[in-house]
PDB file of N, CA and C in Angstrom:
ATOM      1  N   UNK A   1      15.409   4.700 -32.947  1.00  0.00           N
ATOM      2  CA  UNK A   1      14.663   5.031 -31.748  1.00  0.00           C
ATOM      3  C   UNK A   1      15.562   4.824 -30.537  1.00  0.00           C
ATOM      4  N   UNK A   2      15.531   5.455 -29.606  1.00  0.00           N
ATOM      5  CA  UNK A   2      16.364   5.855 -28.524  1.00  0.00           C
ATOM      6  C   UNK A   2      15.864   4.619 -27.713  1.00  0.00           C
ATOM      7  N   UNK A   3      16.811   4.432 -26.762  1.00  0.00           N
ATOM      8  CA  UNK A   3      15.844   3.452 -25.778  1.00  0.00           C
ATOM      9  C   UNK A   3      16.266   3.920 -24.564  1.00  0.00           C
ATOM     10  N   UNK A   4      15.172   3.643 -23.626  1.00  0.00           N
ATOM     11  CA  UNK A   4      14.723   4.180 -22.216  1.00  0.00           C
ATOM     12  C   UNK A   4      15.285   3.831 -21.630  1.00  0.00           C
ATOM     13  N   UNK A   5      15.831   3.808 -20.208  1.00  0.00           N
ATOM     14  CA  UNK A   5      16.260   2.961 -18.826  1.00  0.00           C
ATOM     15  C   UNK A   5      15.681   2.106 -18.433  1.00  0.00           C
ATOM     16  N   UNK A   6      14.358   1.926 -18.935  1.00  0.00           N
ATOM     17  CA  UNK A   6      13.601   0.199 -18.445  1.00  0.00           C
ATOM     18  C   UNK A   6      14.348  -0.273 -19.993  1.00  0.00           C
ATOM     19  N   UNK A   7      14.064  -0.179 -20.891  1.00  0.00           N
ATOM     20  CA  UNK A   7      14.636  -0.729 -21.877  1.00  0.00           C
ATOM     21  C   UNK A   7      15.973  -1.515 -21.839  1.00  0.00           C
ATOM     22  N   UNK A   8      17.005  -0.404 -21.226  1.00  0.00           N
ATOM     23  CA  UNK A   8      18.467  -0.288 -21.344  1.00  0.00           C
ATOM     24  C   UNK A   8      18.434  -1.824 -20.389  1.00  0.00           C
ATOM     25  N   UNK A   9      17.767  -1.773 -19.298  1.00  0.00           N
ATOM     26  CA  UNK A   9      17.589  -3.097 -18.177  1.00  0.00           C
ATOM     27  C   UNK A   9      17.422  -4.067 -18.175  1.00  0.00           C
ATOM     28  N   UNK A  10      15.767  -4.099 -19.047  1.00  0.00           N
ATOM     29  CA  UNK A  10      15.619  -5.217 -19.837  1.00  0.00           C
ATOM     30  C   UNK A  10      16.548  -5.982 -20.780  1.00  0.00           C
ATOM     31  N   UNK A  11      17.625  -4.971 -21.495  1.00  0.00           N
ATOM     32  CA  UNK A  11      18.527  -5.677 -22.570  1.00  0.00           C
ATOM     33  C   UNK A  11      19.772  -6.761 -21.576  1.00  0.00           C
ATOM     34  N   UNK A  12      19.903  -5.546 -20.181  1.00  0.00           N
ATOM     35  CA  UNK A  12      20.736  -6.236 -20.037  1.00  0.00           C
ATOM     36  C   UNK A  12      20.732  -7.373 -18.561  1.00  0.00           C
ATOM     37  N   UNK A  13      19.639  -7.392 -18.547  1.00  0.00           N
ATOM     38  CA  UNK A  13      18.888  -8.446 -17.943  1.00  0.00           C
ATOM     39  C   UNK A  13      18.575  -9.890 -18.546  1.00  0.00           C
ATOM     40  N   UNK A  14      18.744  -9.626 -20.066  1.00  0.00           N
ATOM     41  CA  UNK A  14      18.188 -10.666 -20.827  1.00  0.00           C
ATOM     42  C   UNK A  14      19.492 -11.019 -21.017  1.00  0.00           C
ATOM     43  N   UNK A  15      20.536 -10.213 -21.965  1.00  0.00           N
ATOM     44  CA  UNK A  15      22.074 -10.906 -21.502  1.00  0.00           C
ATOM     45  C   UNK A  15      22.374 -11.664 -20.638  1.00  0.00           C
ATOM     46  N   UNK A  16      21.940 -11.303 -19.594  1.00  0.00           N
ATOM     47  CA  UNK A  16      22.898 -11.785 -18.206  1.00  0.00           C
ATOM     48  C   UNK A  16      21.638 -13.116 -17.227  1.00  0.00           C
ATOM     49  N   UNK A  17      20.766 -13.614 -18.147  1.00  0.00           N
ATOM     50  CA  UNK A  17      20.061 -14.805 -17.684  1.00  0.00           C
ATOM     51  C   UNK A  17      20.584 -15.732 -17.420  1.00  0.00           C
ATOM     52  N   UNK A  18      21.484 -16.440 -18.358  1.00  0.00           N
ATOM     53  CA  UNK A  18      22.565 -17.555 -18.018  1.00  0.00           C
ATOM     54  C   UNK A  18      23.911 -17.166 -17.407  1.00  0.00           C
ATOM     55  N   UNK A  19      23.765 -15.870 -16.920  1.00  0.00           N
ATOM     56  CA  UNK A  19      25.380 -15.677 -16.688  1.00  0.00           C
ATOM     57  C   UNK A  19      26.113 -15.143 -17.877  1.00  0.00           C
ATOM     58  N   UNK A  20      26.708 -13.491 -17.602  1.00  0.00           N
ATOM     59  CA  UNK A  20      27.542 -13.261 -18.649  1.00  0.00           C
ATOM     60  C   UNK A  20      28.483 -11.918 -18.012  1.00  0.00           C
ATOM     61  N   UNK A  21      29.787 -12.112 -18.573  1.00  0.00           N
ATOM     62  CA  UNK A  21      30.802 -11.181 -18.512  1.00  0.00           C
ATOM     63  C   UNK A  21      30.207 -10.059 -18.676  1.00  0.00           C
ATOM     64  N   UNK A  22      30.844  -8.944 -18.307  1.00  0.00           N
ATOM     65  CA  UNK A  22      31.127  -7.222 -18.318  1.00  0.00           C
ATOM     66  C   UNK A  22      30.991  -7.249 -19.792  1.00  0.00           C
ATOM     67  N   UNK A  23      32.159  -7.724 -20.753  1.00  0.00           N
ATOM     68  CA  UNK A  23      32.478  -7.342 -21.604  1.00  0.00           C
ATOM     69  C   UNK A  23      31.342  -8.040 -22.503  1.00  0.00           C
ATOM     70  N   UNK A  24      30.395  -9.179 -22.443  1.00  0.00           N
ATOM     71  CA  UNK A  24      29.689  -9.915 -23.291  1.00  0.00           C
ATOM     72  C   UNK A  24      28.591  -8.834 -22.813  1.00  0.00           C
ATOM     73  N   UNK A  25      28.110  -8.371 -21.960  1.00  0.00           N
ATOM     74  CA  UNK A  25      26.905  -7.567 -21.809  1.00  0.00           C
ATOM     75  C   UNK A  25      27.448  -6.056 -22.548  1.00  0.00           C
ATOM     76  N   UNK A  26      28.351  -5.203 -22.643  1.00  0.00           N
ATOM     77  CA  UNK A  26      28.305  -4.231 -23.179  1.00  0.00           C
ATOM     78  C   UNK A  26      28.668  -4.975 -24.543  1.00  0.00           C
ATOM     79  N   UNK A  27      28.977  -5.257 -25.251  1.00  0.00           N
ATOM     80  CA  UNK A  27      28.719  -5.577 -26.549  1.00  0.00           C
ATOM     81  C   UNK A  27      27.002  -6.189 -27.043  1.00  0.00           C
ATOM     82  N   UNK A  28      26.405  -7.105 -26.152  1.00  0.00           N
ATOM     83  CA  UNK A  28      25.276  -7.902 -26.407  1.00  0.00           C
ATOM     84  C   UNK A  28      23.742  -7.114 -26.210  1.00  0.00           C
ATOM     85  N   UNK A  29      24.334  -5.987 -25.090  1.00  0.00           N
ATOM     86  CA  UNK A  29      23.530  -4.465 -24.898  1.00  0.00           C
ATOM     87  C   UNK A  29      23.601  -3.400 -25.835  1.00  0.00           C
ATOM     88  N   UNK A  30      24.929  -3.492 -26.863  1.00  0.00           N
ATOM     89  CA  UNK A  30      25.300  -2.174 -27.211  1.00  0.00           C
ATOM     90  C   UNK A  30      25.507  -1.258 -26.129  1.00  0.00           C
ATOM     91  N   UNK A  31      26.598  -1.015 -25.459  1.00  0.00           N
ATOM     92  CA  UNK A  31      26.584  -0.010 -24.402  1.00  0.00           C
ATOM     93  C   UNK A  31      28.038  -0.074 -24.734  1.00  0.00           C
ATOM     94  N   UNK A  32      28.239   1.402 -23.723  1.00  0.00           N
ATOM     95  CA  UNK A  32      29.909   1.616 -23.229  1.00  0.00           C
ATOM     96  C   UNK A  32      29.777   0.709 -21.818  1.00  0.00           C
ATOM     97  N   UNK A  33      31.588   0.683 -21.638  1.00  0.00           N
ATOM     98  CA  UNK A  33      31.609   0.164 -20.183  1.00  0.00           C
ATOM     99  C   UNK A  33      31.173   1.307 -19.385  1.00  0.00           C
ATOM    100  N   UNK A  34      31.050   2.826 -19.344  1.00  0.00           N
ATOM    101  CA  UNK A  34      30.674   3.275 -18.397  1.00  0.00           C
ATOM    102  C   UNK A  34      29.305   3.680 -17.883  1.00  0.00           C
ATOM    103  N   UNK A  35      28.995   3.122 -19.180  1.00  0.00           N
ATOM    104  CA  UNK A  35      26.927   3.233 -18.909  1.00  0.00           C
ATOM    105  C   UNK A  35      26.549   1.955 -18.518  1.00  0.00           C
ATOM    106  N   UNK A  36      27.360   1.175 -18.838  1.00  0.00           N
ATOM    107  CA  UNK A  36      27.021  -0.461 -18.311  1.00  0.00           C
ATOM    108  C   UNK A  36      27.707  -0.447 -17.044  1.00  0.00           C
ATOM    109  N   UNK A  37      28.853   0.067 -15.971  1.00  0.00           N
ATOM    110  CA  UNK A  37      29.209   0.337 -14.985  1.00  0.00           C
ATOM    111  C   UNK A  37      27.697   0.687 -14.111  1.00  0.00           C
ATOM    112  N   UNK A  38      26.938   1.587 -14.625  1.00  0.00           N
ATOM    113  CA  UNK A  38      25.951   2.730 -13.938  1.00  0.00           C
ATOM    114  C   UNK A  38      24.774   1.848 -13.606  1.00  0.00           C
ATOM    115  N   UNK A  39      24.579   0.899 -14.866  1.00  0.00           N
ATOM    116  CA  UNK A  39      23.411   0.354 -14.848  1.00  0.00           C
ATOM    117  C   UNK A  39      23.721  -1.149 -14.136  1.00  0.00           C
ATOM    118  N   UNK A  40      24.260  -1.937 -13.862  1.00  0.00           N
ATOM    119  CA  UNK A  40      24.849  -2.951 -13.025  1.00  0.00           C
ATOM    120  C   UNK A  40      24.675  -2.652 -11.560  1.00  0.00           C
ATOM    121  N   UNK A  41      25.273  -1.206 -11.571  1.00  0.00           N
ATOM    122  CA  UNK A  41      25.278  -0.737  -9.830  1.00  0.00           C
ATOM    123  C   UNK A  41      23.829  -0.597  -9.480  1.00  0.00           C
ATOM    124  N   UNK A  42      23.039  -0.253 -10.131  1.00  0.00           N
ATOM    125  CA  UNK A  42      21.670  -0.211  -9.764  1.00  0.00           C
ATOM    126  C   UNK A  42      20.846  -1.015 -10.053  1.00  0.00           C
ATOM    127  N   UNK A  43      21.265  -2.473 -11.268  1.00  0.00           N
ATOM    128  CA  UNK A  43      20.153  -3.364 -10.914  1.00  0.00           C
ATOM    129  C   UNK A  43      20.315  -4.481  -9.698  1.00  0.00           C
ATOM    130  N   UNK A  44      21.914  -4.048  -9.624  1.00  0.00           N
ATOM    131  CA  UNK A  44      22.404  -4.834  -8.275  1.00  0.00           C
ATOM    132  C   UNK A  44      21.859  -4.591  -7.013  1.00  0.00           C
ATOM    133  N   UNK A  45      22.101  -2.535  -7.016  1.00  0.00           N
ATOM    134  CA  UNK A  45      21.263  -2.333  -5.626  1.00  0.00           C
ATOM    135  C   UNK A  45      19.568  -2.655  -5.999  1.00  0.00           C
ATOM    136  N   UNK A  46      19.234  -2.715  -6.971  1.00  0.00           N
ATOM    137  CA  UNK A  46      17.188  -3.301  -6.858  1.00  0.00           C
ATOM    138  C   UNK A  46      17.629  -5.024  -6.624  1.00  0.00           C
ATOM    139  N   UNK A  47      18.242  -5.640  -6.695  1.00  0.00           N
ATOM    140  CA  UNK A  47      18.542  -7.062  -6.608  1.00  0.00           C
ATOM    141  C   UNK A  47      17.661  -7.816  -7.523  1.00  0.00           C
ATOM    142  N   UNK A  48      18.075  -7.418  -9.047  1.00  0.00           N
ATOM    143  CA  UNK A  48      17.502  -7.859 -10.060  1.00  0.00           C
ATOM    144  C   UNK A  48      18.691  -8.753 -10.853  1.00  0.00           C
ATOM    145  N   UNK A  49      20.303  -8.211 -10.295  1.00  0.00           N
ATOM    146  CA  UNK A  49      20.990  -8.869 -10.954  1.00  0.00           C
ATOM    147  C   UNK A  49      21.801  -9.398  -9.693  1.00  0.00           C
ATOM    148  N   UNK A  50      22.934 -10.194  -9.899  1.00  0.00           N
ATOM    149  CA  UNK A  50      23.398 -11.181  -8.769  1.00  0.00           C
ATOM    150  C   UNK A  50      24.962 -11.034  -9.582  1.00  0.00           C
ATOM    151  N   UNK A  51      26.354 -10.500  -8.734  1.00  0.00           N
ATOM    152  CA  UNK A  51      27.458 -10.640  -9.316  1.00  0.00           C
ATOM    153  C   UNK A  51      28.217 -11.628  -8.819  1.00  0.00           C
ATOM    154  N   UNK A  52      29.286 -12.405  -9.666  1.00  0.00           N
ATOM    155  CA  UNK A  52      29.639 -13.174  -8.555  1.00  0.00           C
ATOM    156  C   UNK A  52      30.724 -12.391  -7.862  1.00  0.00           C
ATOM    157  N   UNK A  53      31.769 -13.270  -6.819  1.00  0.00           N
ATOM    158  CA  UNK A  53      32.427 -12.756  -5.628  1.00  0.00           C
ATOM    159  C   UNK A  53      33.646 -12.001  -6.425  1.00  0.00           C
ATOM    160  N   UNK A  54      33.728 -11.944  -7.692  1.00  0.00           N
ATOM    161  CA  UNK A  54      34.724 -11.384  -8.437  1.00  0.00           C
ATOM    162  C   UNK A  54      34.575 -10.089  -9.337  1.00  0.00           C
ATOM    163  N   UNK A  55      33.171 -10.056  -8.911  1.00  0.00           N
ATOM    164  CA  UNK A  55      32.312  -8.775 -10.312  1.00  0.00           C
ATOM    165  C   UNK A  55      33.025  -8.584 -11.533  1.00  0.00           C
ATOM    166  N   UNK A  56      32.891 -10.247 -12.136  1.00  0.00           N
ATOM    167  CA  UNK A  56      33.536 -10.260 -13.220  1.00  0.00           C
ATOM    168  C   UNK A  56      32.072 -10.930 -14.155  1.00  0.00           C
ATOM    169  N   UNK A  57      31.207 -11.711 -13.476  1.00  0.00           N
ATOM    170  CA  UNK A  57      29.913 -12.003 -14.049  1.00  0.00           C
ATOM    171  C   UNK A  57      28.621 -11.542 -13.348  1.00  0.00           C
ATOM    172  N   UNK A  58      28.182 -11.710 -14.207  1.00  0.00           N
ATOM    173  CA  UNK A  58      26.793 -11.205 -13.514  1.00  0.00           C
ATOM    174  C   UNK A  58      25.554 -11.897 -14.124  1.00  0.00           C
ATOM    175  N   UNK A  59      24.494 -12.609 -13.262  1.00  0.00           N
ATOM    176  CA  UNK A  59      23.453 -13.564 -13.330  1.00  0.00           C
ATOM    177  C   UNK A  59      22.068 -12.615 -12.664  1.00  0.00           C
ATOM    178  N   UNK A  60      20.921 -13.006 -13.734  1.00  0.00           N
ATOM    179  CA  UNK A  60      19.638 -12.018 -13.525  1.00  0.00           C
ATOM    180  C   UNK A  60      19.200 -13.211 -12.793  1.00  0.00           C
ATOM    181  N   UNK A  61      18.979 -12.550 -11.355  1.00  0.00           N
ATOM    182  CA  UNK A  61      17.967 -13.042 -10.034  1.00  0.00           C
ATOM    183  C   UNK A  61      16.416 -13.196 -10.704  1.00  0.00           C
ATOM    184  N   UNK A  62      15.516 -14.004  -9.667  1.00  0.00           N
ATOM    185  CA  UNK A  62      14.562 -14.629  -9.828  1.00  0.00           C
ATOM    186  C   UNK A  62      13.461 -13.754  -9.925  1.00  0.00           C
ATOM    187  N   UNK A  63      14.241 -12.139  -8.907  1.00  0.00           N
ATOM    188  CA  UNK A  63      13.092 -10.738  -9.489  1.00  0.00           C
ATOM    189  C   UNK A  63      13.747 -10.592 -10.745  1.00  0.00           C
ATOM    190  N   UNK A  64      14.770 -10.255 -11.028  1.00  0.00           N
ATOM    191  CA  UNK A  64      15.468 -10.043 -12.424  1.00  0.00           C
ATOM    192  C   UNK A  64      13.820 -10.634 -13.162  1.00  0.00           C
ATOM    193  N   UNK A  65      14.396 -11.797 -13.712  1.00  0.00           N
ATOM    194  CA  UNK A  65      13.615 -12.882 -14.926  1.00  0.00           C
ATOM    195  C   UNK A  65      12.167 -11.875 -14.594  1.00  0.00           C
ATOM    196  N   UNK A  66      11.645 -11.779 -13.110  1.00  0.00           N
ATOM    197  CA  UNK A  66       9.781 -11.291 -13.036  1.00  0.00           C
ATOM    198  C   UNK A  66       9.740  -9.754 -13.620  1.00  0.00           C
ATOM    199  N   UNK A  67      11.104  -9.282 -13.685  1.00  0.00           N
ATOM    200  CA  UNK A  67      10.867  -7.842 -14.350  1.00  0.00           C
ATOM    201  C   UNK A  67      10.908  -7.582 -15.398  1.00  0.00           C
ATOM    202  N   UNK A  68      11.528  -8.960 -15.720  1.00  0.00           N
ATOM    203  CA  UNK A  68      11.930  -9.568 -17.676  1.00  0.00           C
ATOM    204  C   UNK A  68      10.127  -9.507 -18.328  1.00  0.00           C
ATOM    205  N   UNK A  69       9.458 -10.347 -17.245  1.00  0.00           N
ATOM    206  CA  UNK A  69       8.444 -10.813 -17.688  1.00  0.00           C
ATOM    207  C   UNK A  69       7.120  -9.458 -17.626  1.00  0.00           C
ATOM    208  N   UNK A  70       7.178  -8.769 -16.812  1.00  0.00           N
ATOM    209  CA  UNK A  70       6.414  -7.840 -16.410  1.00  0.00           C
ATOM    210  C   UNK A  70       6.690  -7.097 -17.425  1.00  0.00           C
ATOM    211  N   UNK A  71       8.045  -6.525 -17.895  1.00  0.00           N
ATOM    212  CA  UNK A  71       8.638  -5.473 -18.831  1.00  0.00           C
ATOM    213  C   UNK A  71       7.765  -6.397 -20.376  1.00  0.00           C
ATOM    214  N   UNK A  72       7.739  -7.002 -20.588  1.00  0.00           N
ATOM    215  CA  UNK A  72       7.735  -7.960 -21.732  1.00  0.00           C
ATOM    216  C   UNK A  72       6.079  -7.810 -22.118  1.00  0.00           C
ATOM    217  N   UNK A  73       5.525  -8.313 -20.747  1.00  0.00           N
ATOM    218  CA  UNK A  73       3.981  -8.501 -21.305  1.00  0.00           C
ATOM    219  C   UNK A  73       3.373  -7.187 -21.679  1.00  0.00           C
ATOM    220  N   UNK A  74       3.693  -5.805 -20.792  1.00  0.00           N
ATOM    221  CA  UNK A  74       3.429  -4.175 -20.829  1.00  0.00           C
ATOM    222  C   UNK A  74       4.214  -3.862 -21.936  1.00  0.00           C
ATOM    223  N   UNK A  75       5.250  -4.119 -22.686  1.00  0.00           N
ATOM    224  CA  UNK A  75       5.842  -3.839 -24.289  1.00  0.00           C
ATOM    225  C   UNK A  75       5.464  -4.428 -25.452  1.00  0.00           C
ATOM    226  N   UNK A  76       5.402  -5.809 -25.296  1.00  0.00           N
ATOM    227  CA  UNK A  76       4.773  -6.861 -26.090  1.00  0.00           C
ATOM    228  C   UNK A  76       3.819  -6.463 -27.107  1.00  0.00           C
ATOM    229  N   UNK A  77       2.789  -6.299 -26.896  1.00  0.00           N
ATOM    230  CA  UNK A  77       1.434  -5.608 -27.864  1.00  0.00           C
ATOM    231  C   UNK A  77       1.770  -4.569 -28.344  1.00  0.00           C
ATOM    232  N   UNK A  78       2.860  -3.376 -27.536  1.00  0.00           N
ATOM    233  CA  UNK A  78       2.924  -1.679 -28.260  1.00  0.00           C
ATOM    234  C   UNK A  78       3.686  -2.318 -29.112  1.00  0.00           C
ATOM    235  N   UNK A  79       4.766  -2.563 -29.298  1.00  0.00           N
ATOM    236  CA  UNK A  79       6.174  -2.952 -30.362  1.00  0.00           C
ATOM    237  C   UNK A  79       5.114  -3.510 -30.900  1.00  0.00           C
ATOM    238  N   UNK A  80       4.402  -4.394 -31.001  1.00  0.00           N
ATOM    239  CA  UNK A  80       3.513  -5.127 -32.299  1.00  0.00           C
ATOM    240  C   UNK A  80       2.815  -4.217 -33.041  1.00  0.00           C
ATOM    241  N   UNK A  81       1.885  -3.354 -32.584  1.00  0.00           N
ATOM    242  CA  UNK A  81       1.257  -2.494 -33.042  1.00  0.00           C
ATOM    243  C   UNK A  81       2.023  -1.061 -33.895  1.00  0.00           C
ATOM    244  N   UNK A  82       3.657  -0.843 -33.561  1.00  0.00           N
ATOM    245  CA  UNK A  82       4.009  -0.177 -33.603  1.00  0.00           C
ATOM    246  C   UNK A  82       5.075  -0.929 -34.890  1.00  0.00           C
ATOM    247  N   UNK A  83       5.131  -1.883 -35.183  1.00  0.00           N
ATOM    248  CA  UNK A  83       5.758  -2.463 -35.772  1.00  0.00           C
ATOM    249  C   UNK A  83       7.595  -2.702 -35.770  1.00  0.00           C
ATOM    250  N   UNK A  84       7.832  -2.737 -34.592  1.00  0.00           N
ATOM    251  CA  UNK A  84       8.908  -3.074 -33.747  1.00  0.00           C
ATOM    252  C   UNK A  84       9.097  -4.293 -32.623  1.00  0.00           C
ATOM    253  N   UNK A  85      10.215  -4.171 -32.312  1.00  0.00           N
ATOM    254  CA  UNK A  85      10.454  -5.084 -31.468  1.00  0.00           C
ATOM    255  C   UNK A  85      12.238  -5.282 -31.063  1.00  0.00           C
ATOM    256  N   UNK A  86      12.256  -5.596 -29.840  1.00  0.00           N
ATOM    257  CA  UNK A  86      14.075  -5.818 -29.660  1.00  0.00           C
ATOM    258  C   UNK A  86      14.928  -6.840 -30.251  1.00  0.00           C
ATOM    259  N   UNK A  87      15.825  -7.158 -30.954  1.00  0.00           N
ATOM    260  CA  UNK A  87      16.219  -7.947 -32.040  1.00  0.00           C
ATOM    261  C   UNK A  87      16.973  -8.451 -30.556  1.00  0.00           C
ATOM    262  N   UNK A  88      17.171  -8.426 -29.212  1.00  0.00           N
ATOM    263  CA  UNK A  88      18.088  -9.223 -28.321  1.00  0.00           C
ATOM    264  C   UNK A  88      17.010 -10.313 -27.710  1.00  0.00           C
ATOM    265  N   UNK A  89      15.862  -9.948 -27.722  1.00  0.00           N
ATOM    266  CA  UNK A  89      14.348 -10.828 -27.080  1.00  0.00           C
ATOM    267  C   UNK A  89      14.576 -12.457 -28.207  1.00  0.00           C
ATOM    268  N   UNK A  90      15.383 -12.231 -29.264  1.00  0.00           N
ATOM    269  CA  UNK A  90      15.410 -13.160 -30.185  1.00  0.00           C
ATOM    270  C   UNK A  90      15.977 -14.388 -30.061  1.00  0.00           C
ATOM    271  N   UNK A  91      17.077 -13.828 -29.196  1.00  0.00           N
ATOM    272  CA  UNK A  91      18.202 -14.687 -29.175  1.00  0.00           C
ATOM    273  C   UNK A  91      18.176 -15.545 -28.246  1.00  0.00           C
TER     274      UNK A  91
END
């Protein structure tokens, strides 16, 4: 199953909770660097993610985590019912 752009966000929102490299989020997302380039620039401009002064890490802001949670409770029940779920929500 393909996954969406809230999806793609959520994955790499959940990566980047404690703080994580470029390279630990496109592996921990499954992504290329240039779709993970695309998607950084725009959860940065929504200010969901926080880079530091080196844009070498990147840490999910306090909207970040509420979009974690919002995304989570509105997916939560379908993936159950549907008999799925994200194997990164695990970790």
């Amino acid at each position: 199953m393909r996954r969406n752009d809230l999806d793609i966000c959520a994955d790499i929102l959940t990566v980047a909770r404690t703080g994580a490299k470029k390279t630990h989020i496109v592996y921990r997302a499954n992504l290329n660097f240039k779709l993970v380039r695309k998607y950084l620039r725009r959860l940065i401009e929504n200010g969901l993610l926080l880079p530091s002064s080196e844009k070498k890490f990147y840490t999910t802001t306090d909207e970040g985590i509420d979009f974690l949670e919002q995304y989570r409770k509105l997916n939560g029940p379908l993936m159950k019912k549907v008999g799925m779920g994200h194997n990164i929500w695990r970790q």
